[in-house]
C-alpha atoms as a PDB file:
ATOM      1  CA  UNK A   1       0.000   0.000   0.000  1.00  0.00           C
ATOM      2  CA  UNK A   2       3.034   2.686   0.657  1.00  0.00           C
ATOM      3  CA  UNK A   3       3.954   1.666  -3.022  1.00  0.00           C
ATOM      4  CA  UNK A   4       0.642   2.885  -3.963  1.00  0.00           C
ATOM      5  CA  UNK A   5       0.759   5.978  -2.232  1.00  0.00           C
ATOM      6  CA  UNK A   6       4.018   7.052  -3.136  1.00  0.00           C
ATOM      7  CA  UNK A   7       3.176   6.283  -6.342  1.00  0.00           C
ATOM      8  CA  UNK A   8       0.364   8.748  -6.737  1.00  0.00           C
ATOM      9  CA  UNK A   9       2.483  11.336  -4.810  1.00  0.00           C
ATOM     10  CA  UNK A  10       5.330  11.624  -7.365  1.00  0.00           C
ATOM     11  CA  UNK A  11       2.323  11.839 -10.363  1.00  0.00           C
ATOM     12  CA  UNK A  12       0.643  14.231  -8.649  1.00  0.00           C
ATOM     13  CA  UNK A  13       4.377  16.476  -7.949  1.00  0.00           C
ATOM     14  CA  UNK A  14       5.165  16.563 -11.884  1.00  0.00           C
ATOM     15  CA  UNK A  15       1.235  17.332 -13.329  1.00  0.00           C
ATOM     16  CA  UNK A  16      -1.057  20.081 -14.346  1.00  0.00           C
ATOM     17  CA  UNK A  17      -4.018  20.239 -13.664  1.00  0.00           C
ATOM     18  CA  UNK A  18      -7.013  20.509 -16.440  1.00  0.00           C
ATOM     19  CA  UNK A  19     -10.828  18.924 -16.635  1.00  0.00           C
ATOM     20  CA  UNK A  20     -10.001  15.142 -18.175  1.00  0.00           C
ATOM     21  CA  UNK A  21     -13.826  14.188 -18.060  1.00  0.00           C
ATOM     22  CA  UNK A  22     -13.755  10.246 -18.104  1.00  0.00           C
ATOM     23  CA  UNK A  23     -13.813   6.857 -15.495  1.00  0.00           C
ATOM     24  CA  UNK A  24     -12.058   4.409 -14.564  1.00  0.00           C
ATOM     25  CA  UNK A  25     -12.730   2.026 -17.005  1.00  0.00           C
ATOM     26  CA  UNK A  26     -12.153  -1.399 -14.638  1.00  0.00           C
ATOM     27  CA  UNK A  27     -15.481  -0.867 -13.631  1.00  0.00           C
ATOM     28  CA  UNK A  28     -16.564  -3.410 -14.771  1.00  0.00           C
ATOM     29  CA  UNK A  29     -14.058  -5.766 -13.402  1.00  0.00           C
ATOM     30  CA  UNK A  30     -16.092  -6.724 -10.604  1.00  0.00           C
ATOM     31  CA  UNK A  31     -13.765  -5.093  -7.729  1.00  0.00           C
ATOM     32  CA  UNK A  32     -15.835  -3.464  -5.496  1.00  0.00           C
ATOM     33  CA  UNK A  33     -15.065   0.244  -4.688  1.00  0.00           C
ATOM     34  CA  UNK A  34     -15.496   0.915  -8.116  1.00  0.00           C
ATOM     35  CA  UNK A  35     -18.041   0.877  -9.907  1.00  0.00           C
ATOM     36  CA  UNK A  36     -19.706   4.301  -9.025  1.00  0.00           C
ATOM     37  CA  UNK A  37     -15.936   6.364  -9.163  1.00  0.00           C
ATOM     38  CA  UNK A  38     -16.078  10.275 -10.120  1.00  0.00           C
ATOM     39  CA  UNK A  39     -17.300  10.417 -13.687  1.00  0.00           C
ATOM     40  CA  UNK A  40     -17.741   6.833 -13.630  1.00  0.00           C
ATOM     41  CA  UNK A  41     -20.732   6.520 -16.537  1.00  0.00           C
ATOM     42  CA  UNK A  42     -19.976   9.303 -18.750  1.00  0.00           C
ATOM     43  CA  UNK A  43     -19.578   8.805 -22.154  1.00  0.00           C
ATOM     44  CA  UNK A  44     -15.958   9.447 -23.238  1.00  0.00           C
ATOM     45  CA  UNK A  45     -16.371   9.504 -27.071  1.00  0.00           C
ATOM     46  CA  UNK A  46     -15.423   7.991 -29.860  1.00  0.00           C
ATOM     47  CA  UNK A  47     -11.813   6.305 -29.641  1.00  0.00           C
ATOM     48  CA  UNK A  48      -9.492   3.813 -27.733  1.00  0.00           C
ATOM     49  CA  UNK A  49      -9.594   4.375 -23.807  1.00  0.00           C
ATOM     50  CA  UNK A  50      -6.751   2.205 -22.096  1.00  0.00           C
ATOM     51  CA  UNK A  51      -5.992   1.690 -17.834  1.00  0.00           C
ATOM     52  CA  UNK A  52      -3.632   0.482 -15.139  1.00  0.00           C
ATOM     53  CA  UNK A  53      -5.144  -0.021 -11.977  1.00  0.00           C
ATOM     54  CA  UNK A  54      -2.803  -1.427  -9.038  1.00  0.00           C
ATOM     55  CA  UNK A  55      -5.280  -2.974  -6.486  1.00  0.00           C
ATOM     56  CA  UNK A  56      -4.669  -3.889  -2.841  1.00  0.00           C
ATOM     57  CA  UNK A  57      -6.713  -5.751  -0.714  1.00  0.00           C
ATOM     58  CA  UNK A  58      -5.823  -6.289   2.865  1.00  0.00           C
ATOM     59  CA  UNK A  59      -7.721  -9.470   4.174  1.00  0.00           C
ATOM     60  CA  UNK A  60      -8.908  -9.556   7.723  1.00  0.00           C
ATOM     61  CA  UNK A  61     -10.835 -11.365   9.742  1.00  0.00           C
ATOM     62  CA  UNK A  62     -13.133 -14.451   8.445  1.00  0.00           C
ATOM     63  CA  UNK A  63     -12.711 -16.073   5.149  1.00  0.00           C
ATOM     64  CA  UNK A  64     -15.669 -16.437   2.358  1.00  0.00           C
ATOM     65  CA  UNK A  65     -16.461 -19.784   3.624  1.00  0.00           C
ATOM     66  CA  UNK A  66     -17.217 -18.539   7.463  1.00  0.00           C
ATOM     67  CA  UNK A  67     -14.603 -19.783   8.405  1.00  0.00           C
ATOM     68  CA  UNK A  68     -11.687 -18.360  11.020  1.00  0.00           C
ATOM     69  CA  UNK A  69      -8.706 -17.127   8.792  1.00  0.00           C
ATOM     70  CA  UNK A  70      -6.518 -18.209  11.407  1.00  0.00           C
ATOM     71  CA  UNK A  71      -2.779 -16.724   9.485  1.00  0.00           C
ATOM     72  CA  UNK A  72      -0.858 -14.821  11.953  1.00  0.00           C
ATOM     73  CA  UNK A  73       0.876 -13.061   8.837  1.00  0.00           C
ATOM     74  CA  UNK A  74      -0.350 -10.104   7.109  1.00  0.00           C
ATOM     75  CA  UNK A  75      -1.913 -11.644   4.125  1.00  0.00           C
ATOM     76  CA  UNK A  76      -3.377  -9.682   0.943  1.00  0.00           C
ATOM     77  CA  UNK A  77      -4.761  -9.680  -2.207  1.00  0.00           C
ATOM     78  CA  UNK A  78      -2.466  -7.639  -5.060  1.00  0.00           C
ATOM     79  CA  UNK A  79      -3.628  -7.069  -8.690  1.00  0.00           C
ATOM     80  CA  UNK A  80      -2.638  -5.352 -11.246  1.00  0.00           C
ATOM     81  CA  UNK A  81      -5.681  -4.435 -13.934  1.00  0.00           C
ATOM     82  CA  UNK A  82      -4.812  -3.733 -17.516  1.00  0.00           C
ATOM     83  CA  UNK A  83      -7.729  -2.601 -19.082  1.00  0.00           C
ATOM     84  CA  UNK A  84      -8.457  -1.184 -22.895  1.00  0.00           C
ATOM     85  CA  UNK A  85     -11.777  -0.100 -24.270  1.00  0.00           C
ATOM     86  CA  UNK A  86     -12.675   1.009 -27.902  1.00  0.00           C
ATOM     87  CA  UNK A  87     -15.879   3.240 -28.348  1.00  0.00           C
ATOM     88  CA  UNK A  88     -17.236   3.502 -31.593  1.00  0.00           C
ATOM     89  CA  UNK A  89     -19.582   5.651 -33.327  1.00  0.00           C
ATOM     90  CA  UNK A  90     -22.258   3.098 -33.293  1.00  0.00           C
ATOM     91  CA  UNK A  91     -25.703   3.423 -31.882  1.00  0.00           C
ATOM     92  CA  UNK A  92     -27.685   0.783 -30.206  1.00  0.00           C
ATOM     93  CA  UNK A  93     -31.056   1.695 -28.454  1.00  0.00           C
ATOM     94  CA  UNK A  94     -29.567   4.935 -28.513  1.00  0.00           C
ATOM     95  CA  UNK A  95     -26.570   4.431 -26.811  1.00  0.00           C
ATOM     96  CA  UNK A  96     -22.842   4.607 -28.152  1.00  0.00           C
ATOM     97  CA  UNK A  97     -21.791   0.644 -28.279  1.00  0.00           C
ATOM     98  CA  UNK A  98     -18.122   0.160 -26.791  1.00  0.00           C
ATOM     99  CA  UNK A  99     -16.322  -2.931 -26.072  1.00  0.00           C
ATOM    100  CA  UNK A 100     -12.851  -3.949 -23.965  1.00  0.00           C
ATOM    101  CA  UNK A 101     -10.804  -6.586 -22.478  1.00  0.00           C
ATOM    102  CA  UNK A 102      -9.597  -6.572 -18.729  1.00  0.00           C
ATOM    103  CA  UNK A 103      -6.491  -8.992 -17.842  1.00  0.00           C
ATOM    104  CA  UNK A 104      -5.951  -9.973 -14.513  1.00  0.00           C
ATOM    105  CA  UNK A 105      -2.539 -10.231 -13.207  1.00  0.00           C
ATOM    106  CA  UNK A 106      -1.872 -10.903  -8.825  1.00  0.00           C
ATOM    107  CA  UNK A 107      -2.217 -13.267  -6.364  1.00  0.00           C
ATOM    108  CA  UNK A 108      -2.390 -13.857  -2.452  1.00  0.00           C
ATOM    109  CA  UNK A 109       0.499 -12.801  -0.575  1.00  0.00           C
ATOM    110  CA  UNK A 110       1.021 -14.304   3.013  1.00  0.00           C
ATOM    111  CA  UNK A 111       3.457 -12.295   4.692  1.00  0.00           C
ATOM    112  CA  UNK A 112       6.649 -12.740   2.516  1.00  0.00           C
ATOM    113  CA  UNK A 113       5.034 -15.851   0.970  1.00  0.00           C
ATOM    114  CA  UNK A 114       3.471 -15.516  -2.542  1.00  0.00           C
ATOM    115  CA  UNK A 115       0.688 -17.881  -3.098  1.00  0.00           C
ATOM    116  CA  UNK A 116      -0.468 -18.548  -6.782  1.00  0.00           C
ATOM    117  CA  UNK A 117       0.678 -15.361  -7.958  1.00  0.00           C
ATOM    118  CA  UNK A 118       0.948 -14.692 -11.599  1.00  0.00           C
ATOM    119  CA  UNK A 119      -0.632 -13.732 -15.059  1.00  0.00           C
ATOM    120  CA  UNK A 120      -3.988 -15.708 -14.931  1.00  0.00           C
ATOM    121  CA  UNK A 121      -5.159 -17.182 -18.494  1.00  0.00           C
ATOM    122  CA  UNK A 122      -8.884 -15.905 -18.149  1.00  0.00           C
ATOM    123  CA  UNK A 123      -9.333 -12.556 -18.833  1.00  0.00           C
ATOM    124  CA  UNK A 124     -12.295 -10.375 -18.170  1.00  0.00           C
ATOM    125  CA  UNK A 125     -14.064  -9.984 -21.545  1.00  0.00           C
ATOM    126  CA  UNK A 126     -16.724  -6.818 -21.892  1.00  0.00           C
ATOM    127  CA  UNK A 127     -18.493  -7.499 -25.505  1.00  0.00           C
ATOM    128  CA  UNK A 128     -20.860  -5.117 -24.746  1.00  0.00           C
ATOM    129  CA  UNK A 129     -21.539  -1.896 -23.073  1.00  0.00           C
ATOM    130  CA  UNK A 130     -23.732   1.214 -23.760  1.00  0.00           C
ATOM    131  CA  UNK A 131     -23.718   4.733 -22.678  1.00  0.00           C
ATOM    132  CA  UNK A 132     -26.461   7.215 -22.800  1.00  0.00           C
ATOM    133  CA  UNK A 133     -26.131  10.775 -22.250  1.00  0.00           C
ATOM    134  CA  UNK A 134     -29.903  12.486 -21.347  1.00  0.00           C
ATOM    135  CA  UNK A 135     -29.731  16.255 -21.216  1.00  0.00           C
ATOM    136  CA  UNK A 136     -26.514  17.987 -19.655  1.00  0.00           C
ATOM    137  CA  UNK A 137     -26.633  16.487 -16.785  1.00  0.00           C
ATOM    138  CA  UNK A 138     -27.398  12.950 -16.542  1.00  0.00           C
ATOM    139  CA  UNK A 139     -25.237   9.932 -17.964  1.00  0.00           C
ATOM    140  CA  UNK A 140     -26.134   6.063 -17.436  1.00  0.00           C
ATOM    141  CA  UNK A 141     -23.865   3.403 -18.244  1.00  0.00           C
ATOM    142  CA  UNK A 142     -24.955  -0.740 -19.384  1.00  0.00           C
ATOM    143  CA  UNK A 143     -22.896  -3.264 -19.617  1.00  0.00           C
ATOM    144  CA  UNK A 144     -22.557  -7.064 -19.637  1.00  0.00           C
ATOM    145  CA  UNK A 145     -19.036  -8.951 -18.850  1.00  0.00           C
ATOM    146  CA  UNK A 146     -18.148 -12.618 -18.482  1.00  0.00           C
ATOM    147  CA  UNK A 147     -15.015 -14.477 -17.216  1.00  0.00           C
ATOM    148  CA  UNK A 148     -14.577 -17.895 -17.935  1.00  0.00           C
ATOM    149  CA  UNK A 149     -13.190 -20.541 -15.577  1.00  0.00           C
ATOM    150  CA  UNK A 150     -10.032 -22.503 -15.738  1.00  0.00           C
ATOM    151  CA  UNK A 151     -10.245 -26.415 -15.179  1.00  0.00           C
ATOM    152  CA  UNK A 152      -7.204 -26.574 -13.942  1.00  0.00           C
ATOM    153  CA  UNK A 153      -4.977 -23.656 -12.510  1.00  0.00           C
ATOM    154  CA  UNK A 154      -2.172 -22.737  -9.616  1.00  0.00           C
ATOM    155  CA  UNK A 155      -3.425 -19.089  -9.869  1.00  0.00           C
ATOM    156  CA  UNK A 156      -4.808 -17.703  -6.701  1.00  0.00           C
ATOM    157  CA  UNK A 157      -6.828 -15.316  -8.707  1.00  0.00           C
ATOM    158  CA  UNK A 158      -8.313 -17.925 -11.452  1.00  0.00           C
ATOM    159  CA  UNK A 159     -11.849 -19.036 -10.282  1.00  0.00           C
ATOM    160  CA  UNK A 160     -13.284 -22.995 -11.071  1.00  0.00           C
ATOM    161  CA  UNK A 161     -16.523 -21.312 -12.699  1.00  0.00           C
ATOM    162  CA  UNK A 162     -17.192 -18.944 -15.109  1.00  0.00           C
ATOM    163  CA  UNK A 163     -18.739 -15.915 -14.412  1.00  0.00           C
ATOM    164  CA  UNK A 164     -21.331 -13.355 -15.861  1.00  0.00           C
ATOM    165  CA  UNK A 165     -22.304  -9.917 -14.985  1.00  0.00           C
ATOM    166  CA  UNK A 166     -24.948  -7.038 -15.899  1.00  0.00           C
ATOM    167  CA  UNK A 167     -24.581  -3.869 -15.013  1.00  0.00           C
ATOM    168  CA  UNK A 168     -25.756  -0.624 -15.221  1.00  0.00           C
ATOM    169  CA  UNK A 169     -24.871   2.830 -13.579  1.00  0.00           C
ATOM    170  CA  UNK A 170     -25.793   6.368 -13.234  1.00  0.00           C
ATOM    171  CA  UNK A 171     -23.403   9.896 -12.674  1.00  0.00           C
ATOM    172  CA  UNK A 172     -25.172  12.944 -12.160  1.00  0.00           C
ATOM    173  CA  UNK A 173     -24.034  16.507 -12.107  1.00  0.00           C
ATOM    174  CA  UNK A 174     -26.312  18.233  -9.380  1.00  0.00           C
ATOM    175  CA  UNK A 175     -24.387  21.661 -10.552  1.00  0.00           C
ATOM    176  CA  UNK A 176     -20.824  22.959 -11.347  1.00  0.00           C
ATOM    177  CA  UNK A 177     -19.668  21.678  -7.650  1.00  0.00           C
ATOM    178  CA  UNK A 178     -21.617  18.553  -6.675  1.00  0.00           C
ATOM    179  CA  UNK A 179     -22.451  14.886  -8.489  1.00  0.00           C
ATOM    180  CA  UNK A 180     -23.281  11.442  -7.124  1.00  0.00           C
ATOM    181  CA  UNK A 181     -22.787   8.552  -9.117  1.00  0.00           C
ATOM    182  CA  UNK A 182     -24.705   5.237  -8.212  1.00  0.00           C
ATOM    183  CA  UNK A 183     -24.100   1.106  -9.282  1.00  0.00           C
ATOM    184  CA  UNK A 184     -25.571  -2.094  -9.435  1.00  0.00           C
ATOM    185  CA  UNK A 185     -23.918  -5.034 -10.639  1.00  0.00           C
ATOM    186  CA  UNK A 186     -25.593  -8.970 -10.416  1.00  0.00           C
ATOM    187  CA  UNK A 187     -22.921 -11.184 -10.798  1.00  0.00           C
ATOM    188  CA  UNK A 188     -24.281 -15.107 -11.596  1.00  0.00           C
ATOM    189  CA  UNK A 189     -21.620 -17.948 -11.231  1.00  0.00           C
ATOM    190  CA  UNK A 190     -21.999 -21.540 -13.140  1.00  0.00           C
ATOM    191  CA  UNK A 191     -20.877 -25.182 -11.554  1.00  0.00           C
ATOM    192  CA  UNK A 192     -17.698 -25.394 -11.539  1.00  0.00           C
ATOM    193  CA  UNK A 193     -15.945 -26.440 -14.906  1.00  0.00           C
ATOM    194  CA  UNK A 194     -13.095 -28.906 -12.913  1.00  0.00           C
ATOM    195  CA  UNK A 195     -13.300 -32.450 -13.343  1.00  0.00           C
ATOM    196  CA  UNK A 196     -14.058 -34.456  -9.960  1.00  0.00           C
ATOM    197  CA  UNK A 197     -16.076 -31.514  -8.524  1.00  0.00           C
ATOM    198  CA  UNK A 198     -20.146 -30.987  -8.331  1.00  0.00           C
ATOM    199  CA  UNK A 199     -20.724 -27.768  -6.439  1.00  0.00           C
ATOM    200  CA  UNK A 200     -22.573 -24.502  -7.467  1.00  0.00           C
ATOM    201  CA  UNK A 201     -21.144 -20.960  -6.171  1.00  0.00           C
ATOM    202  CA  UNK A 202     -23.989 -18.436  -5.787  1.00  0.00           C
ATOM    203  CA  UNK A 203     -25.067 -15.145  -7.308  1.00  0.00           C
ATOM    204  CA  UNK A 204     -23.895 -11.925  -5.925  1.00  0.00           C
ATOM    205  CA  UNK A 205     -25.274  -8.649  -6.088  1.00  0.00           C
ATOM    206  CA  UNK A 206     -23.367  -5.151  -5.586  1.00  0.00           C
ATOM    207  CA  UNK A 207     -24.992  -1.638  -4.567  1.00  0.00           C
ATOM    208  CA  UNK A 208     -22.132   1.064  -4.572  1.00  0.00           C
ATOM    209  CA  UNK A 209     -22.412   4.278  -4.128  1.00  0.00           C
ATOM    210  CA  UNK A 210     -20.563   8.065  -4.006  1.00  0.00           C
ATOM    211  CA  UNK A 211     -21.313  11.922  -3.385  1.00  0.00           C
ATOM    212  CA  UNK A 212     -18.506  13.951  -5.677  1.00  0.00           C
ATOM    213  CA  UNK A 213     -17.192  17.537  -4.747  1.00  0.00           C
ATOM    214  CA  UNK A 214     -15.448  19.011  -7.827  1.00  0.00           C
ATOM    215  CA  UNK A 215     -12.912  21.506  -7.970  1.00  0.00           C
ATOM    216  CA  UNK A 216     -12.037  24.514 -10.398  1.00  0.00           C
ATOM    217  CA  UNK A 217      -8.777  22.565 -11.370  1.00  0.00           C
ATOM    218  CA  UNK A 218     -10.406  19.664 -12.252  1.00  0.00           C
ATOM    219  CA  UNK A 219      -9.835  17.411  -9.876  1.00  0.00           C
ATOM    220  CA  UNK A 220     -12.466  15.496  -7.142  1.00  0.00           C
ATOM    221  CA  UNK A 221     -12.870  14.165  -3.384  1.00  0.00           C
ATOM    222  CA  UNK A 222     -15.493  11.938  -2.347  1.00  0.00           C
ATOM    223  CA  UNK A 223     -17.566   9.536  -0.420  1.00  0.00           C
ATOM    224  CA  UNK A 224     -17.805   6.511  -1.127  1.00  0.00           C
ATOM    225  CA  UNK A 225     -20.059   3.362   0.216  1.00  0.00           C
ATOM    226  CA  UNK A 226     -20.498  -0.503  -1.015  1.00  0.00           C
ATOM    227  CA  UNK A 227     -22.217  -3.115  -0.299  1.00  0.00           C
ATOM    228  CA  UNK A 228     -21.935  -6.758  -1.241  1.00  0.00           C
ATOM    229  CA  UNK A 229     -24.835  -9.517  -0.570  1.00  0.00           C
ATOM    230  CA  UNK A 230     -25.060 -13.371  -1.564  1.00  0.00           C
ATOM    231  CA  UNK A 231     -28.563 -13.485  -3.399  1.00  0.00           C
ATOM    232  CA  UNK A 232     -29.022 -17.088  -2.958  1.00  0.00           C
ATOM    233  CA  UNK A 233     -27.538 -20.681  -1.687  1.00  0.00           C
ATOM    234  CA  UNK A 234     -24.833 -22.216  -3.053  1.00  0.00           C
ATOM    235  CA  UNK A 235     -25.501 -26.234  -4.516  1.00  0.00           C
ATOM    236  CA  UNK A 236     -22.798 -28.887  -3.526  1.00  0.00           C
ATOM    237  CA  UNK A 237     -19.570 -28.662  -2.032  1.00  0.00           C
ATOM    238  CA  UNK A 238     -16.113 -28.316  -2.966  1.00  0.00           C
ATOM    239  CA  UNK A 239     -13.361 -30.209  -1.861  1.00  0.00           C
ATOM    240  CA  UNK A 240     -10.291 -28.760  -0.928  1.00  0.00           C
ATOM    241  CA  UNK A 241      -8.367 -31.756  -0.833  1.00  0.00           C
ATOM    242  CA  UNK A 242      -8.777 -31.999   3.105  1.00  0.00           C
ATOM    243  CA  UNK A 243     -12.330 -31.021   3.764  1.00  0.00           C
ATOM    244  CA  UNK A 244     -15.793 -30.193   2.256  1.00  0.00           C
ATOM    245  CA  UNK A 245     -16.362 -27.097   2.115  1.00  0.00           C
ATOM    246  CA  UNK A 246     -19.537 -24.411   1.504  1.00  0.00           C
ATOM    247  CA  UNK A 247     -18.808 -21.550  -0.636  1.00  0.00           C
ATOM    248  CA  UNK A 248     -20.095 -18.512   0.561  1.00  0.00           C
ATOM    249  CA  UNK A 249     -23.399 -19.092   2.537  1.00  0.00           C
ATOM    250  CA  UNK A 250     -26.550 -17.433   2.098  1.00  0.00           C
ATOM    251  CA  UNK A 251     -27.070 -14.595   3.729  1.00  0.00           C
ATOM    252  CA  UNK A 252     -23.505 -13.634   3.468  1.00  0.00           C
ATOM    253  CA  UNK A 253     -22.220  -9.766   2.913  1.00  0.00           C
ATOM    254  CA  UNK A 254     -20.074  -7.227   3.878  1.00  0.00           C
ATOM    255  CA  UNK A 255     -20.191  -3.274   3.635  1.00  0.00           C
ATOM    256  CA  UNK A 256     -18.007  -0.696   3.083  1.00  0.00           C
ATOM    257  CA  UNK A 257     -16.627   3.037   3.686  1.00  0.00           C
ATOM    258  CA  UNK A 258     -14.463   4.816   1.649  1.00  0.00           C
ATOM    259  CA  UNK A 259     -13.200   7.401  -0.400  1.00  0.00           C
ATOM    260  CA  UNK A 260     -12.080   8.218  -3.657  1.00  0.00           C
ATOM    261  CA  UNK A 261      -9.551  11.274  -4.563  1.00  0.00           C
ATOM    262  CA  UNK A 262      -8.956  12.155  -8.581  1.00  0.00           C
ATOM    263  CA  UNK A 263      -6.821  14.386 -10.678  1.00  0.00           C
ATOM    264  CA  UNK A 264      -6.457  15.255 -13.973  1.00  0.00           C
ATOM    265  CA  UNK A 265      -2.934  14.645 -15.796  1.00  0.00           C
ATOM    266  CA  UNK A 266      -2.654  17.091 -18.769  1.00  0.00           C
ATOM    267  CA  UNK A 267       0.555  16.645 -19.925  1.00  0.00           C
ATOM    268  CA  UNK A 268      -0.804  13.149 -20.694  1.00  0.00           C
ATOM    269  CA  UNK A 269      -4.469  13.633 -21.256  1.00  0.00           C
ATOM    270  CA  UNK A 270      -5.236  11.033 -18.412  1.00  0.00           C
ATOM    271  CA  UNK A 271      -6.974  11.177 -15.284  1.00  0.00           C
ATOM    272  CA  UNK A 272      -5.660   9.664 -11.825  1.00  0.00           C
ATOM    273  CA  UNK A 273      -7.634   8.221  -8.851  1.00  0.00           C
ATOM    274  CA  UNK A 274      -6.912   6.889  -5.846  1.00  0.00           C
ATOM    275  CA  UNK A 275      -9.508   5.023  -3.702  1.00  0.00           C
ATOM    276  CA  UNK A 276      -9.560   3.625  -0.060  1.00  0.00           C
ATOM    277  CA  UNK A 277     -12.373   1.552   1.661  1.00  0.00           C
ATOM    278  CA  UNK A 278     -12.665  -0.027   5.012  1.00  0.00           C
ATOM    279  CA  UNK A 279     -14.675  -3.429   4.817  1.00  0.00           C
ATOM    280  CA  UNK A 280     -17.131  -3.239   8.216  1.00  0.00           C
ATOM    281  CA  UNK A 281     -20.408  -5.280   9.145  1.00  0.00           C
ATOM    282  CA  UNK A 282     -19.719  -8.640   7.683  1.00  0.00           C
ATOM    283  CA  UNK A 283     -21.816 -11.412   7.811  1.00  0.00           C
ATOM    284  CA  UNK A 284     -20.086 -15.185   6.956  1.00  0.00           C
ATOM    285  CA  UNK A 285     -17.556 -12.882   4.478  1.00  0.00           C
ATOM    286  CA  UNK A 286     -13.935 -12.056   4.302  1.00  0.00           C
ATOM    287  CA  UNK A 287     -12.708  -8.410   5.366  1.00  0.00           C
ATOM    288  CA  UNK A 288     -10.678  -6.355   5.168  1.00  0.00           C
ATOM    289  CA  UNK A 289      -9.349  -2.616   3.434  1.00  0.00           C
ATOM    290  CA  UNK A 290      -9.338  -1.975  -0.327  1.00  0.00           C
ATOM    291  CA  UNK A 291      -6.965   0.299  -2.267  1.00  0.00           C
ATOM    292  CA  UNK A 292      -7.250   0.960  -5.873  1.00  0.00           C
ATOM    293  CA  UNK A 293      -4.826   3.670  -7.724  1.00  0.00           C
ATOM    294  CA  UNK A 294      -5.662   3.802 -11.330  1.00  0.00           C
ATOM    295  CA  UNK A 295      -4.371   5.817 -14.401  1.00  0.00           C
ATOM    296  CA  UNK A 296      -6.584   6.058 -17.320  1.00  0.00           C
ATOM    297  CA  UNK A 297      -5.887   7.510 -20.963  1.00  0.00           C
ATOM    298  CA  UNK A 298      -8.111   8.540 -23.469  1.00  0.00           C
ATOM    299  CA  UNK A 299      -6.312   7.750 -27.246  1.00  0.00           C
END
């Protein structure tokens, strides 16, 4: 996390400031914290739009099986998100049709232990998304992704079941200073696709949430809130080689608090953000803080 941190410190010493008016386009990566970003479903326009997000989740607490996570060593969850987008001129239902490809590079880390860490093979693949623009003010954002799941795999952040998500989101500009930006994502998860195995992850549903103050130079500070809820049970079990085990109960979730800080990069026409959230009233979930520092560029 103090790589993080620093990082955005020596951007922010060597940039001016200007009004780059675009999201974070891992959105729709399914990380939670940010989906509903500053800006986050405005319409960029026509053109390539690429990312780097560096993602850091500190994991506390209980695992996502309700289980104790009994490590005495600081253990997290490090990504790194390379993200590109195209946006064409193409109109469906009215809005313009883009499309993008998010690859997924991490793994746990358990104190100085790596576990599983490395490039995983399954991308996240977005084949469609739409943006509307309805006056000045208002801008909504549709989307559908889908990662597929490995049958076999080392990779702490590959899954055993291929997932699909819809979502949709809303930014609006309540004047010059002010704008709140809402999500929802529903995230539904096959049977697993590895041989020997006959067990059924649930869906999950997100609700995010953020109220924007924007400054003359461009750049924001925020609120930020999350929430994350199993919609229904899971079928089977997996085995872990030791033990049966329930993924993710019913009934399970977690919230958040957080915050997001952007800025503008003109010498590069990008746009940097940093956001922080503290995991709190979990429910059979794993917990913990989130950090996310992204830089985005518009081709």
């Amino acid at each position: 996390m103090k790589k993080l941190l620093l990082s955005a410190l020596l951007l922010l010493s060597v940039s001016a400031f200007a009004a780059v008016d675009f999201g974070s386009p891992e959105l729709t990566t399914t990380q939670p914290g940010s989906g509903a970003g500053a800006n986050a479903s405005k319409d960029p326009g026509k053109g390539w739009l690429g990312a780097i997000t560096l993602g850091h989740y500190n994991i506390r607490g209980i695992n996502a099986n309700g289980q104790d996570h009994a490590s005495d060593k600081y253990t997290s969850l490090d990504l790194i998100l390379p993200h590109l987008s195209y946006y064409t001129d193409t109109r469906i239902l009215g809005g313009r049709y883009s499309f993008g490809i998010t690859g997924v590079i991490g793994g746990v880390h358990r104190g100085s232990e790596e576990v599983g860490v490395g490039v995983s093979g399954s991308p996240w693949l977005h084949p469609i998304r739409l943006n509307w623009t309805v006056g000045n003010d208002l801008h909504v954002v549709a989307g559908y992704s889908v990662r597929l799941g490995l049958k076999s795999s080392r990779m702490s952040i590959d899954k055993a079941y291929d997932m699909h998500t819809l979502n949709t989101g809303v930014t609006y500009d309540i004047n010059e200073r002010w704008q709140v930006n809402g999500a929802l994502q529903y995230e539904h998860r096959t049977a697993t696709t590895r041989n020997g195995h006959r067990w059924q992850a649930g869906d999950i549903g997100y609700v995010e949430g953020s109220l924007i103050r924007k400054f003359d130079n461009g750049m924001t500070l925020g609120g930020y809130a999350y929430h994350i809820g199993h919609l229904n049970r899971d079928s089977g079990v997996q085995y872990d080689g030791a033990n049966y085990l329930l993924m993710g109960r019913y009934g399970s979730h977690v919230s958040a608090l957080g915050m997001e800080f952007t800025t503008p990069i003109e010498a590069i026409n990008s746009s940097l953000s940093l956001r922080v959230h503290e995991e709190v009233g979990q429910k059979n979930h794993s917990y913990g803080t989130r950090g996310f520092l992204t830089l985005s560029h518009k081709f």
